[in-house]
C-alpha atoms as a PDB file:
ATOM      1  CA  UNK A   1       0.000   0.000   0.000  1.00  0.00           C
ATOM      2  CA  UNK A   2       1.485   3.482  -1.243  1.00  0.00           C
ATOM      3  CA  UNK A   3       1.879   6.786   1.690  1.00  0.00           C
ATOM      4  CA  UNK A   4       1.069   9.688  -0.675  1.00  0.00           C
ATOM      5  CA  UNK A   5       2.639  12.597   0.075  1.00  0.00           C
ATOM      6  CA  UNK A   6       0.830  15.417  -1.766  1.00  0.00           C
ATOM      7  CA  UNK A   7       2.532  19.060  -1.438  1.00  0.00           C
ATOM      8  CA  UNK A   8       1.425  22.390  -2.716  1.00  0.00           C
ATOM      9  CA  UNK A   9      -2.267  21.358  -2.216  1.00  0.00           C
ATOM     10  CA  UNK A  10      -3.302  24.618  -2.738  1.00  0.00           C
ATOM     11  CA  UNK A  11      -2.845  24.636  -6.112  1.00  0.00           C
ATOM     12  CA  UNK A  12      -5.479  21.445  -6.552  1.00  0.00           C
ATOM     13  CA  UNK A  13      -8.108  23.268  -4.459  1.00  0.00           C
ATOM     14  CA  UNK A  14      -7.218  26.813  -4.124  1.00  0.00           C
ATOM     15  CA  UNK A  15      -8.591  29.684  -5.378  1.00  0.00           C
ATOM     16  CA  UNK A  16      -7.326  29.689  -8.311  1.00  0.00           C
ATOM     17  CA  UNK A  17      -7.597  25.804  -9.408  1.00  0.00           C
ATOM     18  CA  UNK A  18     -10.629  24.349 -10.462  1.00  0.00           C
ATOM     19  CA  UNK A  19     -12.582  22.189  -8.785  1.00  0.00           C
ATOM     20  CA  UNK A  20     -10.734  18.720  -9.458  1.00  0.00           C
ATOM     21  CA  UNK A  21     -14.239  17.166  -7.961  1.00  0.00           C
ATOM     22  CA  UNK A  22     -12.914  13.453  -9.243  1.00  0.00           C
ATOM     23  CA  UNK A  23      -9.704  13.915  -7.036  1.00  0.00           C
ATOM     24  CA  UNK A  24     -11.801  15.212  -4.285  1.00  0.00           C
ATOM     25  CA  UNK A  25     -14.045  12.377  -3.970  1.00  0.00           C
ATOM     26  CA  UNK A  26     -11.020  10.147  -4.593  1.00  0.00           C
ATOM     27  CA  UNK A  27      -9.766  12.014  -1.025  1.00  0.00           C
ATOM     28  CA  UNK A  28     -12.706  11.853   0.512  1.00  0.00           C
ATOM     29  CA  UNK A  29     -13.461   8.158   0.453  1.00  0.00           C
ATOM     30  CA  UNK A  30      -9.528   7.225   1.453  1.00  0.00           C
ATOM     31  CA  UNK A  31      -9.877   7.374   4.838  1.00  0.00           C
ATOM     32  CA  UNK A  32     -11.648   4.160   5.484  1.00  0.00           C
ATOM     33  CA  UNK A  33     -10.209   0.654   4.706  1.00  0.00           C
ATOM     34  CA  UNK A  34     -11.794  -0.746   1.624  1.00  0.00           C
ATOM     35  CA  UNK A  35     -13.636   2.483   0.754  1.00  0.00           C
ATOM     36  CA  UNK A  36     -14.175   2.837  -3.031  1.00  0.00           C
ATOM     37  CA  UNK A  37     -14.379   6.084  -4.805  1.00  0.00           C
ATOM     38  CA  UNK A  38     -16.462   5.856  -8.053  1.00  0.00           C
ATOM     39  CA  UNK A  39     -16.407   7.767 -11.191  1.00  0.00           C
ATOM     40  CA  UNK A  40     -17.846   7.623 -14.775  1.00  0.00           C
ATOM     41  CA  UNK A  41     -16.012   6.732 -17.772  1.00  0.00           C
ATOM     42  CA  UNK A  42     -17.257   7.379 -21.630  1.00  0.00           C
ATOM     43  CA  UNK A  43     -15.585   5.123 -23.566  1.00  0.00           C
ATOM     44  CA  UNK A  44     -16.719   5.920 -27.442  1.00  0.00           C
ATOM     45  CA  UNK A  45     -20.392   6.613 -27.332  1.00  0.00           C
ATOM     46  CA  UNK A  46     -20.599   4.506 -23.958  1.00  0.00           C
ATOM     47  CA  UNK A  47     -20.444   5.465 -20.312  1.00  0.00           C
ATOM     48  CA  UNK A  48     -18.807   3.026 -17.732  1.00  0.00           C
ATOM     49  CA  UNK A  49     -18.491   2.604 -13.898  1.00  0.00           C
ATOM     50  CA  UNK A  50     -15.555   2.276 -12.199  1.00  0.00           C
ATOM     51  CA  UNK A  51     -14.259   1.466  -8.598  1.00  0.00           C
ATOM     52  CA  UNK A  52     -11.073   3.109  -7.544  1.00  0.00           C
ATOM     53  CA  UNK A  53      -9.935   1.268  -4.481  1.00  0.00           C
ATOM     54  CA  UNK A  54      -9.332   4.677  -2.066  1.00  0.00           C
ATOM     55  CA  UNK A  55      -7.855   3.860   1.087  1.00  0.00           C
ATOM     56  CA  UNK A  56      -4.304   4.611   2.318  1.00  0.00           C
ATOM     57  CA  UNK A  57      -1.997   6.901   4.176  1.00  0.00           C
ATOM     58  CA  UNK A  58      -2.352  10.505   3.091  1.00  0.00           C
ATOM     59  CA  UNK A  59      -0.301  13.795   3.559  1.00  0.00           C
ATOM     60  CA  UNK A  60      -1.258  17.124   2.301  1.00  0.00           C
ATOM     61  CA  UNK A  61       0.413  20.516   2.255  1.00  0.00           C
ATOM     62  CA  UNK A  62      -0.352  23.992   1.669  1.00  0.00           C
ATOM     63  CA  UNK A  63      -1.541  27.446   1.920  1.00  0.00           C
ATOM     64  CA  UNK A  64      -5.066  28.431   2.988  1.00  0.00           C
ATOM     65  CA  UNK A  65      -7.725  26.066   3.563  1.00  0.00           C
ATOM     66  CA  UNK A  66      -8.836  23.184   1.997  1.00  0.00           C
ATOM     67  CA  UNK A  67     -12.493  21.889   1.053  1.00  0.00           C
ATOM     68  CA  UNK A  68     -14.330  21.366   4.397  1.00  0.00           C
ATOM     69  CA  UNK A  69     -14.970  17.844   3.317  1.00  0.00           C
ATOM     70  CA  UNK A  70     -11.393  17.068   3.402  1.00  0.00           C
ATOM     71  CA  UNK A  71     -10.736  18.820   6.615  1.00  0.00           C
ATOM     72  CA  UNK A  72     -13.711  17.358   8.547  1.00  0.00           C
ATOM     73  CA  UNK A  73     -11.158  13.818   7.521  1.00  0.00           C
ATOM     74  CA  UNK A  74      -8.106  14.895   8.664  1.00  0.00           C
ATOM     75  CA  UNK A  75      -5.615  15.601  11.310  1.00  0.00           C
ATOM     76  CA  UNK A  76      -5.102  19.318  10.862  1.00  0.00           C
ATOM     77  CA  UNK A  77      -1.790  20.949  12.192  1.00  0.00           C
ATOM     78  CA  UNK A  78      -1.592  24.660  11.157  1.00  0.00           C
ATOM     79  CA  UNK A  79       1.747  25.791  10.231  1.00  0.00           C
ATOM     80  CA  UNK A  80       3.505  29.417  10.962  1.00  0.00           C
ATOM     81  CA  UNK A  81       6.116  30.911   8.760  1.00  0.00           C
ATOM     82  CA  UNK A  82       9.383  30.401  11.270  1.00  0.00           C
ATOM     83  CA  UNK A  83      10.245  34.256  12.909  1.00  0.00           C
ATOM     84  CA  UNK A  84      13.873  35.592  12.251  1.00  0.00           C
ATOM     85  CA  UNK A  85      14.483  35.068  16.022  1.00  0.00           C
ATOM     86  CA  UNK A  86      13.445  31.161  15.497  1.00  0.00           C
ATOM     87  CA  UNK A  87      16.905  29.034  14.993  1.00  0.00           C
ATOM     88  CA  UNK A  88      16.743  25.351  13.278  1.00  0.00           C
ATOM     89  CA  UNK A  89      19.834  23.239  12.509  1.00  0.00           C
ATOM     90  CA  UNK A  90      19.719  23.031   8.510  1.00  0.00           C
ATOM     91  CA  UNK A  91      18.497  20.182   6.782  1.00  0.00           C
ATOM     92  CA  UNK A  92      21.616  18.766   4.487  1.00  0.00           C
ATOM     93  CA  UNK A  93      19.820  15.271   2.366  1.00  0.00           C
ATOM     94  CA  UNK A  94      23.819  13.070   2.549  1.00  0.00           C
ATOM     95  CA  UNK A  95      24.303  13.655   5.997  1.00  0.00           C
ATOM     96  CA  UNK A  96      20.953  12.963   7.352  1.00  0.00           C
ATOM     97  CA  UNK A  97      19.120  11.055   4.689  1.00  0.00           C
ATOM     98  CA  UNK A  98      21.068   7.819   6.744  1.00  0.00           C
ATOM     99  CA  UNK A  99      19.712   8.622   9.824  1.00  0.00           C
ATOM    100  CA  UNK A 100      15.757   8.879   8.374  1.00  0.00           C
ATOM    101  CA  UNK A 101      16.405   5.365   7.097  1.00  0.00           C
ATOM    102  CA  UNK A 102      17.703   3.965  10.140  1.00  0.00           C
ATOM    103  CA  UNK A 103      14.461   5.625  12.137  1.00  0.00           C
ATOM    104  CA  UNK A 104      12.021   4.576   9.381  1.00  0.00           C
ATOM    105  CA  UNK A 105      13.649   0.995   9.715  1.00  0.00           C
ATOM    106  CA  UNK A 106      13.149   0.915  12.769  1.00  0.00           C
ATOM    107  CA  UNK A 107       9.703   2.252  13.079  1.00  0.00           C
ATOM    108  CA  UNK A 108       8.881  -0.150  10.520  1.00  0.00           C
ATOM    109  CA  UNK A 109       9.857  -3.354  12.327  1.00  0.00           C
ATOM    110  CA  UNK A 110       8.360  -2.308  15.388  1.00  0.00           C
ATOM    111  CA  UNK A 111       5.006  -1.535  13.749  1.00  0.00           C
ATOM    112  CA  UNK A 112       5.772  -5.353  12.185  1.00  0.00           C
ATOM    113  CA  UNK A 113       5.651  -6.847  15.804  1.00  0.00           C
ATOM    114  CA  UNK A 114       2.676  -5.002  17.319  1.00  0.00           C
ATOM    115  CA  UNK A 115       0.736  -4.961  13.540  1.00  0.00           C
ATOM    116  CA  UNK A 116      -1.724  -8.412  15.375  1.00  0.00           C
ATOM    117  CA  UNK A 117      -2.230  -6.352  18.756  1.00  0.00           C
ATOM    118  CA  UNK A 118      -2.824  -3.170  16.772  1.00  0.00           C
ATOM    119  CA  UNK A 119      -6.004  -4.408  14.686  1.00  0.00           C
ATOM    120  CA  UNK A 120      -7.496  -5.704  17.971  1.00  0.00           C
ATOM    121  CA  UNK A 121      -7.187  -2.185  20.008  1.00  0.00           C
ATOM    122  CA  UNK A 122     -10.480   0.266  20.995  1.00  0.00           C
ATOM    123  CA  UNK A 123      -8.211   2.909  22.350  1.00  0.00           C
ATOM    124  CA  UNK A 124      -9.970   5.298  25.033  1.00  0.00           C
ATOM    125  CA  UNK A 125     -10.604   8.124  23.048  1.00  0.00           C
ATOM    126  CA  UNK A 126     -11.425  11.515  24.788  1.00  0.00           C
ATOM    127  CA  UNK A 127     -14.765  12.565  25.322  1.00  0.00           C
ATOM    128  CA  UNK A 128     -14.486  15.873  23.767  1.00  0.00           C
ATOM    129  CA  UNK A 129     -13.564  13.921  20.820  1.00  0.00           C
ATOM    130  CA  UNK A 130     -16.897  12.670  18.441  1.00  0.00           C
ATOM    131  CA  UNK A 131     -17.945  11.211  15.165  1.00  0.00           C
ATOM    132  CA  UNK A 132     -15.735  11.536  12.918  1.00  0.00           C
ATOM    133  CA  UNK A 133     -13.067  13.081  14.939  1.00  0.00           C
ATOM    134  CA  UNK A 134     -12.807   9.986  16.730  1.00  0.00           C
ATOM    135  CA  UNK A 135     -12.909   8.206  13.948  1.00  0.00           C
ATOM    136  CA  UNK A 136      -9.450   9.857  12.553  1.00  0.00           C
ATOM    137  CA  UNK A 137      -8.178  10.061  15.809  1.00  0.00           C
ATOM    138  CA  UNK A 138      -8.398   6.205  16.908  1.00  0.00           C
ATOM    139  CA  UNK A 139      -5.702   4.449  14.654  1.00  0.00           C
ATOM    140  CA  UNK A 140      -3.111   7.476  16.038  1.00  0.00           C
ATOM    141  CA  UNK A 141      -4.504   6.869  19.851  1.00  0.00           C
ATOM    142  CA  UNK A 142      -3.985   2.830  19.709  1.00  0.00           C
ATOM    143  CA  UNK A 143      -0.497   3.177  18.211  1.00  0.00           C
ATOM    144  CA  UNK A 144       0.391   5.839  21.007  1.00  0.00           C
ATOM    145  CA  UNK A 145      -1.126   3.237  23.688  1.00  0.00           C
ATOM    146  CA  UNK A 146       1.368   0.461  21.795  1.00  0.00           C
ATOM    147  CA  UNK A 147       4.131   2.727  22.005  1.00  0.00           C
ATOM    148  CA  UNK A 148       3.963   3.062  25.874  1.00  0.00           C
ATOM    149  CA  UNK A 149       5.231   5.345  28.239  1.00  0.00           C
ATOM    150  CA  UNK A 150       4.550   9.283  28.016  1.00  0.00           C
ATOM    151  CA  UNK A 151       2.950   8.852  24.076  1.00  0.00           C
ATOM    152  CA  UNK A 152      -0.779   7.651  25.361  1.00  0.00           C
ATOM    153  CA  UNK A 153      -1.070  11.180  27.415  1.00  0.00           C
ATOM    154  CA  UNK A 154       1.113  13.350  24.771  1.00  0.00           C
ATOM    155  CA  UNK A 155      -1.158  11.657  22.273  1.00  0.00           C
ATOM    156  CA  UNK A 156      -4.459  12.881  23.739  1.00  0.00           C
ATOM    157  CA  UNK A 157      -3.534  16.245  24.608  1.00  0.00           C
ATOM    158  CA  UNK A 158      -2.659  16.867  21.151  1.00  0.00           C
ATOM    159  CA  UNK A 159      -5.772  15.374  20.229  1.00  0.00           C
ATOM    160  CA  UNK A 160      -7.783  17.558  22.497  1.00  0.00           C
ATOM    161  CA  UNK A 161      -5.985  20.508  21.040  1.00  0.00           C
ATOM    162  CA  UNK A 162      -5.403  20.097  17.654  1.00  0.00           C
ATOM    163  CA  UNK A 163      -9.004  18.945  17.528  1.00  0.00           C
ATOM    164  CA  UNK A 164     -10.301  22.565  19.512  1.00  0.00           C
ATOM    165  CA  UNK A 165      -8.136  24.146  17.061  1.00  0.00           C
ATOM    166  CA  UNK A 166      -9.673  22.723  13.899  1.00  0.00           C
ATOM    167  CA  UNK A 167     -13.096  24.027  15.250  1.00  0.00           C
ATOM    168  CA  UNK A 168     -12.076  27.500  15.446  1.00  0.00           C
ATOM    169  CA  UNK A 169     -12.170  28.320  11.426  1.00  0.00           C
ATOM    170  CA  UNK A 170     -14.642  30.970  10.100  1.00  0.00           C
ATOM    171  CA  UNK A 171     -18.152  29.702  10.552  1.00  0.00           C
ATOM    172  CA  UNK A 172     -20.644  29.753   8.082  1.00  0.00           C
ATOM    173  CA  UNK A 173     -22.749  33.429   7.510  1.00  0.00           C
ATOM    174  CA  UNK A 174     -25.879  31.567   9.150  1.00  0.00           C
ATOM    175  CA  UNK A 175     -24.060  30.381  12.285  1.00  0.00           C
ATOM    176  CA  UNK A 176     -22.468  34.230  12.331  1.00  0.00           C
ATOM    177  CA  UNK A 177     -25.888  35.208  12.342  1.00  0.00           C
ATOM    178  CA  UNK A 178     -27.216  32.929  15.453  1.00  0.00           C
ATOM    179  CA  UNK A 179     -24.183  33.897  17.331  1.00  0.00           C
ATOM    180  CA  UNK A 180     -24.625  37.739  16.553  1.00  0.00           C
ATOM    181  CA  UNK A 181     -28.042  37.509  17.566  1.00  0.00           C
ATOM    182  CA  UNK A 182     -27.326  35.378  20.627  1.00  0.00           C
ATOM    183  CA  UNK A 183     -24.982  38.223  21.609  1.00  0.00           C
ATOM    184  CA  UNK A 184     -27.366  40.449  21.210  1.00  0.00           C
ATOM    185  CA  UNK A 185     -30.211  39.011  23.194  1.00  0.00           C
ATOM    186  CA  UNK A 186     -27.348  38.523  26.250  1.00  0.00           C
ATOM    187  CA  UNK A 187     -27.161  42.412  26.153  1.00  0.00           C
ATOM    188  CA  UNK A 188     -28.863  43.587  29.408  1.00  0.00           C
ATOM    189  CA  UNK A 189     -31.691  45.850  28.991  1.00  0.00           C
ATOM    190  CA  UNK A 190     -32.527  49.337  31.256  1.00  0.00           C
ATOM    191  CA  UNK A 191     -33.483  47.137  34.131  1.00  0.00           C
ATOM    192  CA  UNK A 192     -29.781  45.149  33.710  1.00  0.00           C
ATOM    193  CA  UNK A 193     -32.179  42.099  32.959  1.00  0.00           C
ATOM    194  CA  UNK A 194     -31.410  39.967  29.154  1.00  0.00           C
ATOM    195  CA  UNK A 195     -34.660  40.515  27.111  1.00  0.00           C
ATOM    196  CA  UNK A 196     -36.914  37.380  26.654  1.00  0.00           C
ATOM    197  CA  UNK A 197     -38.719  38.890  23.707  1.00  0.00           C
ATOM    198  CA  UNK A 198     -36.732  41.664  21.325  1.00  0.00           C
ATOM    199  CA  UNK A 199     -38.397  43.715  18.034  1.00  0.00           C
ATOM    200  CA  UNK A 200     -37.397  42.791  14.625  1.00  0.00           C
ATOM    201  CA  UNK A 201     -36.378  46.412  14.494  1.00  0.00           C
ATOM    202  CA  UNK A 202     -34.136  46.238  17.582  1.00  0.00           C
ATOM    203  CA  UNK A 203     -32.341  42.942  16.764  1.00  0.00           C
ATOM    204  CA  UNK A 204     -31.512  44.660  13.179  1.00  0.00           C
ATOM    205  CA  UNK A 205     -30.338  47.042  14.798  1.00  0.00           C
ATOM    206  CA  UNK A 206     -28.019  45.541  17.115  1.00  0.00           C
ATOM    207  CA  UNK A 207     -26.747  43.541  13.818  1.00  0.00           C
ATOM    208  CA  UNK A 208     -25.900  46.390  11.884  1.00  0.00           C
ATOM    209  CA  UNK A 209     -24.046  48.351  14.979  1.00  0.00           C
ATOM    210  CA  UNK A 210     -21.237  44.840  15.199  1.00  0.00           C
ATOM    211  CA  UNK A 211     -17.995  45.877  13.934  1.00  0.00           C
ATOM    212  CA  UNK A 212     -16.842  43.809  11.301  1.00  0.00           C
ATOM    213  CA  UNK A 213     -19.873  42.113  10.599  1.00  0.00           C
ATOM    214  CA  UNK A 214     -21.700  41.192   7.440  1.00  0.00           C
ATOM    215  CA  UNK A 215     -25.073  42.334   7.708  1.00  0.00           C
ATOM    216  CA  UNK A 216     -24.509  46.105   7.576  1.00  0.00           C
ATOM    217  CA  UNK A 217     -24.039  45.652   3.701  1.00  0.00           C
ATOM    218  CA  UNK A 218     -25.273  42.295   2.079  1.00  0.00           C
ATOM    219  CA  UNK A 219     -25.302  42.635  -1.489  1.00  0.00           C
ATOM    220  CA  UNK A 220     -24.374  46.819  -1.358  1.00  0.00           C
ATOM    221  CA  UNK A 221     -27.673  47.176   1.442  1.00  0.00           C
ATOM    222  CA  UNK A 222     -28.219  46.135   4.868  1.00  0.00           C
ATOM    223  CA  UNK A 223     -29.998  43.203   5.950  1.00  0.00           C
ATOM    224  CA  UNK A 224     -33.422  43.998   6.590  1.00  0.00           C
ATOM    225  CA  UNK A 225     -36.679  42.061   8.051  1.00  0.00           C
ATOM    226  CA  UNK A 226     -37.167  39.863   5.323  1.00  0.00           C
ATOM    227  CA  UNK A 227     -33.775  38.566   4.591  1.00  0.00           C
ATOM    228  CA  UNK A 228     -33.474  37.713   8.594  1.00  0.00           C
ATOM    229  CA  UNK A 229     -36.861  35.952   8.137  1.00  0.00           C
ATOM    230  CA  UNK A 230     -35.768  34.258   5.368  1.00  0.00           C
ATOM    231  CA  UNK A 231     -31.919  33.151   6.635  1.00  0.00           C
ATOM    232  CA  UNK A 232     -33.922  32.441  10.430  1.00  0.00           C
ATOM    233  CA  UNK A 233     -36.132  29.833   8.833  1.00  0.00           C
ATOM    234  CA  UNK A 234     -33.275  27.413   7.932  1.00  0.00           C
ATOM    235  CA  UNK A 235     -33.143  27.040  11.240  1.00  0.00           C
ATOM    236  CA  UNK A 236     -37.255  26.688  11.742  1.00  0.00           C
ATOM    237  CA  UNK A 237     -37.075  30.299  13.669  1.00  0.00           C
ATOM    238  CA  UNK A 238     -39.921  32.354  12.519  1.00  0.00           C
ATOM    239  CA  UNK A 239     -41.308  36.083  13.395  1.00  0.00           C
ATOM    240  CA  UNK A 240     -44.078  36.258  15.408  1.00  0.00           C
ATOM    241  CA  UNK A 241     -46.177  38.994  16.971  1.00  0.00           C
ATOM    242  CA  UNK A 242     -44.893  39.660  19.744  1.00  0.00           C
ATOM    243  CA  UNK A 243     -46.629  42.179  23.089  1.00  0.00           C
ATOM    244  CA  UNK A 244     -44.049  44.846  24.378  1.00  0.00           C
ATOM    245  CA  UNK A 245     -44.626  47.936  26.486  1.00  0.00           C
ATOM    246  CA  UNK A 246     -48.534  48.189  25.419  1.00  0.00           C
ATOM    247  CA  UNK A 247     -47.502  47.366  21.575  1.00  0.00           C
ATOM    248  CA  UNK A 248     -47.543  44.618  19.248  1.00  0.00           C
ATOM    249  CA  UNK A 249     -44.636  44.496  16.995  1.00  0.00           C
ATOM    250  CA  UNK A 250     -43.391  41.643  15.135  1.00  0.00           C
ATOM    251  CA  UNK A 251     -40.268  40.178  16.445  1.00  0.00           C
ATOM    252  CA  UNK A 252     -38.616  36.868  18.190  1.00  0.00           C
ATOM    253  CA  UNK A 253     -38.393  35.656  21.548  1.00  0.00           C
ATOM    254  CA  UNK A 254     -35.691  34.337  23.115  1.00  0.00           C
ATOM    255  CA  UNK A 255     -36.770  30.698  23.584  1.00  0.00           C
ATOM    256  CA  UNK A 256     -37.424  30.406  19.650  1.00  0.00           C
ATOM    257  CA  UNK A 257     -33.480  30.286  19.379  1.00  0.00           C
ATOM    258  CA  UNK A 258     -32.650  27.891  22.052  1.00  0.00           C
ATOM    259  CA  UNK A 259     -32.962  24.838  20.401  1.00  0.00           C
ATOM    260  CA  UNK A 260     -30.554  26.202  17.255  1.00  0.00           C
ATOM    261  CA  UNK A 261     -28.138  27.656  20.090  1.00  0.00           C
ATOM    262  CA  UNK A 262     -27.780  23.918  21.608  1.00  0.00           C
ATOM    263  CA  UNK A 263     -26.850  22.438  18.516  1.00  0.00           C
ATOM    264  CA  UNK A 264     -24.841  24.941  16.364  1.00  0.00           C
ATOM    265  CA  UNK A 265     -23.309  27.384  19.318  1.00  0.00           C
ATOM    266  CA  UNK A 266     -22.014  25.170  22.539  1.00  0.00           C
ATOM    267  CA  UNK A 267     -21.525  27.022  25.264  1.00  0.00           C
ATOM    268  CA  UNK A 268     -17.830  26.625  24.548  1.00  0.00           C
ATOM    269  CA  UNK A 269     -16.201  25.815  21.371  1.00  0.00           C
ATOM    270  CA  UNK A 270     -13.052  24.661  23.221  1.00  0.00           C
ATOM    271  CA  UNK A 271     -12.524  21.475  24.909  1.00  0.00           C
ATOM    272  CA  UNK A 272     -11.670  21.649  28.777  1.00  0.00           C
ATOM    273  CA  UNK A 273     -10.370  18.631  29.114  1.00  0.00           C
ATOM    274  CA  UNK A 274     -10.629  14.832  28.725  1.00  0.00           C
ATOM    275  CA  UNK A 275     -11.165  11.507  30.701  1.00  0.00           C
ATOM    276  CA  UNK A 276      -7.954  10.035  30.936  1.00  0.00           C
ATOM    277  CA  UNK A 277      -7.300   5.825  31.199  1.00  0.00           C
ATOM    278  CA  UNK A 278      -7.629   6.385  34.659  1.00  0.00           C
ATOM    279  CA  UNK A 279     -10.919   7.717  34.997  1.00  0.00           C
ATOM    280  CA  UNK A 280      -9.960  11.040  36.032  1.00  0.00           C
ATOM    281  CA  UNK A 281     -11.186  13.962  34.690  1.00  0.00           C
ATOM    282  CA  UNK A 282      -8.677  17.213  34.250  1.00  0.00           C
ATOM    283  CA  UNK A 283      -9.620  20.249  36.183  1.00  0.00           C
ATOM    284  CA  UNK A 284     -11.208  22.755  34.018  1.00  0.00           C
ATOM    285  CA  UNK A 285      -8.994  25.449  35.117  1.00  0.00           C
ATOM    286  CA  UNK A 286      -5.058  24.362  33.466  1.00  0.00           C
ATOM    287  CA  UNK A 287      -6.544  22.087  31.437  1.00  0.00           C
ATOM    288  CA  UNK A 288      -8.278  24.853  29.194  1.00  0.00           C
ATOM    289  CA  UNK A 289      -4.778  25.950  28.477  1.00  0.00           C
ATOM    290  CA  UNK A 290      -4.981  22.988  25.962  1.00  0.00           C
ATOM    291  CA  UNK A 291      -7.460  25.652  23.518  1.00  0.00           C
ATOM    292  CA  UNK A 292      -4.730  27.150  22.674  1.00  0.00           C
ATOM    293  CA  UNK A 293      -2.073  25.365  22.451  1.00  0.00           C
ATOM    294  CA  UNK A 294      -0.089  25.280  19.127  1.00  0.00           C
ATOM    295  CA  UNK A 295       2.067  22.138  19.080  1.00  0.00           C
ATOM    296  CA  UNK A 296       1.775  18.596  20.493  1.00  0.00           C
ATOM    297  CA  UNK A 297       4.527  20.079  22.845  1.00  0.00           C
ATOM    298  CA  UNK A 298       3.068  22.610  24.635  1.00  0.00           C
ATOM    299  CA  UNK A 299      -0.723  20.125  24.461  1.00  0.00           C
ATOM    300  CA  UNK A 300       1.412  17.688  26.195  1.00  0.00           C
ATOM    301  CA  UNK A 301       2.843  19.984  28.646  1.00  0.00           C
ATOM    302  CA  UNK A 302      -0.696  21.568  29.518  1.00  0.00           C
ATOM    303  CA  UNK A 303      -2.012  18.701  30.323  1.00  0.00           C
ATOM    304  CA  UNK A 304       0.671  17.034  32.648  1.00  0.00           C
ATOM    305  CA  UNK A 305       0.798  20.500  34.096  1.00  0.00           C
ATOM    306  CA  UNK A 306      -3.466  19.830  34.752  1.00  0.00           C
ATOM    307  CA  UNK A 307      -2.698  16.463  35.742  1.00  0.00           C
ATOM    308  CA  UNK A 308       0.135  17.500  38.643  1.00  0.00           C
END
């Protein structure tokens, strides 16, 4: 079975490439054993199926972002340009091309000696980790829990933290909009109390008056009653009448919101923390360090710091 290596992604799926949708779905279906990815093929005045066998070990590099479909499969570990201040020793191919092949060697015989034990392992996986997460994260977890000593507990904290990190990307304009308006229904009102009921006219308002937010100019005008109406009911939120100070205004109420706030707005987007093999369950306050952490490193560290 062949690692691909695939640098300079970008210029498959970035702005300026087209949409390569056969290599895409060739991606997406590799990260399963056995998974197939088919295509159509017009031979003369024919069309044939095909079915590309998909799976194997996958690398990609490069600027930006990729399609979310390929990200929602994958580990993701952001990369900085190094500072001037940063110092590396310089990579020279004839001196240390022999030392790689001793440490793949290596790496490769172990992995021949634990391959049985391997393909019987359910690693613990955090909690904070789900779906499909989990599912990418498993085959890294059990060969960490092989490995032994400090890798099971360096393992999850990177985990935990790459996988917080990979949820803080640009959300989509209609989960912008939920969490604008949630902000704005958590402003106090004269009485310092939040507002169970607010007035179309307020909450447009309170939209147009965020800095650096969309809706004071979609489309060269601001976003009015009926294009809230109509982005609100993808979420089944609708305008009612609602009775304020002696009127009758249409607007929302608070509780129309709460079930879309539960599912696309957690109260934190972070992850405080995970139950380790023990049982134990890190302390909220170091462990939330792990949000921000930007290497397995400094994951690791956070969390034997949480640990004591």
């Amino acid at each position: 079975m062949p690692t691909i290596l695939f640098d300079e992604i970008d210029t498959v799926f970035g702005p300026k490439a087209k949409d390569n949708e056969e290599i895409r779905g060739l991606l997406n279906a590799g990260h399963r054993r056995g998974a197939k990815a088919g295509r159509c093929v017009v031979k003369g005045k024919q069309i044939e199926t095909e079915e590309i066998p998909a799976f194997c070990p996958l690398a990609m590099a490069g600027l930006g972002n990729l399609p979310d479909t390929i990200l929602t499969r994958s580990v993701i570990v952001r990369m900085r340009r190094r500072a001037p201040s940063e110092r590396v020793e310089p990579f020279r191919r004839r001196l240390h091309e022999p030392e790689g092949t001793r440490l793949k060697e290596a790496i490769e015989s172990w992995a021949n000696i634990v391959r049985s034990d391997a393909s019987a392992m359910w690693p613990e996986i955090p909690a904070a980790i789900q779906d499909r997460d989990a599912d990418v994260w498993e085959p890294l977890l059990a060969v960490a829990d092989l490995a032994g000593g400090d890798w099971p507990n360096a393992a999850r904290a990177a985990a935990v933290a790459l996988v917080a990190a990979s949820k803080e990307s640009t959300p989509s304009q209609g989960v912008r909009l939920l969490l604008d308006i949630r902000t704005i229904f958590d402003r106090p009102d004269v009485v310092g109390d939040r507002p169970s009921l607010l007035r179309t006219k307020d909450i447009l308002e309170g939209l147009h008056a965020i800095e650096e937010s969309p809706w004071g100019d979609i489309r060269g005008k601001p976003l009015d009653d009926r294009g809230l109406a109509k982005r609100l009911r993808d979420y089944e939120i609708r305008p009612t009448t609602i009775r304020l100070s002696g009127s009758t205004p249409k607007g929302y109420a608070r509780s129309d919101f709460a079930d879309a706030w539960s599912r696309y707005l957690p109260q934190s987007l972070g992850y405080v923390g995970y139950e380790a093999s023990s049982g134990a369950t890190v302390d909220a306050s170091p462990a939330s360090r792990l949000r921000t952490a930007t290497s397995a490193t400094s994951a690791t560290n956070a969390y034997l710091e949480a640990k004591g």
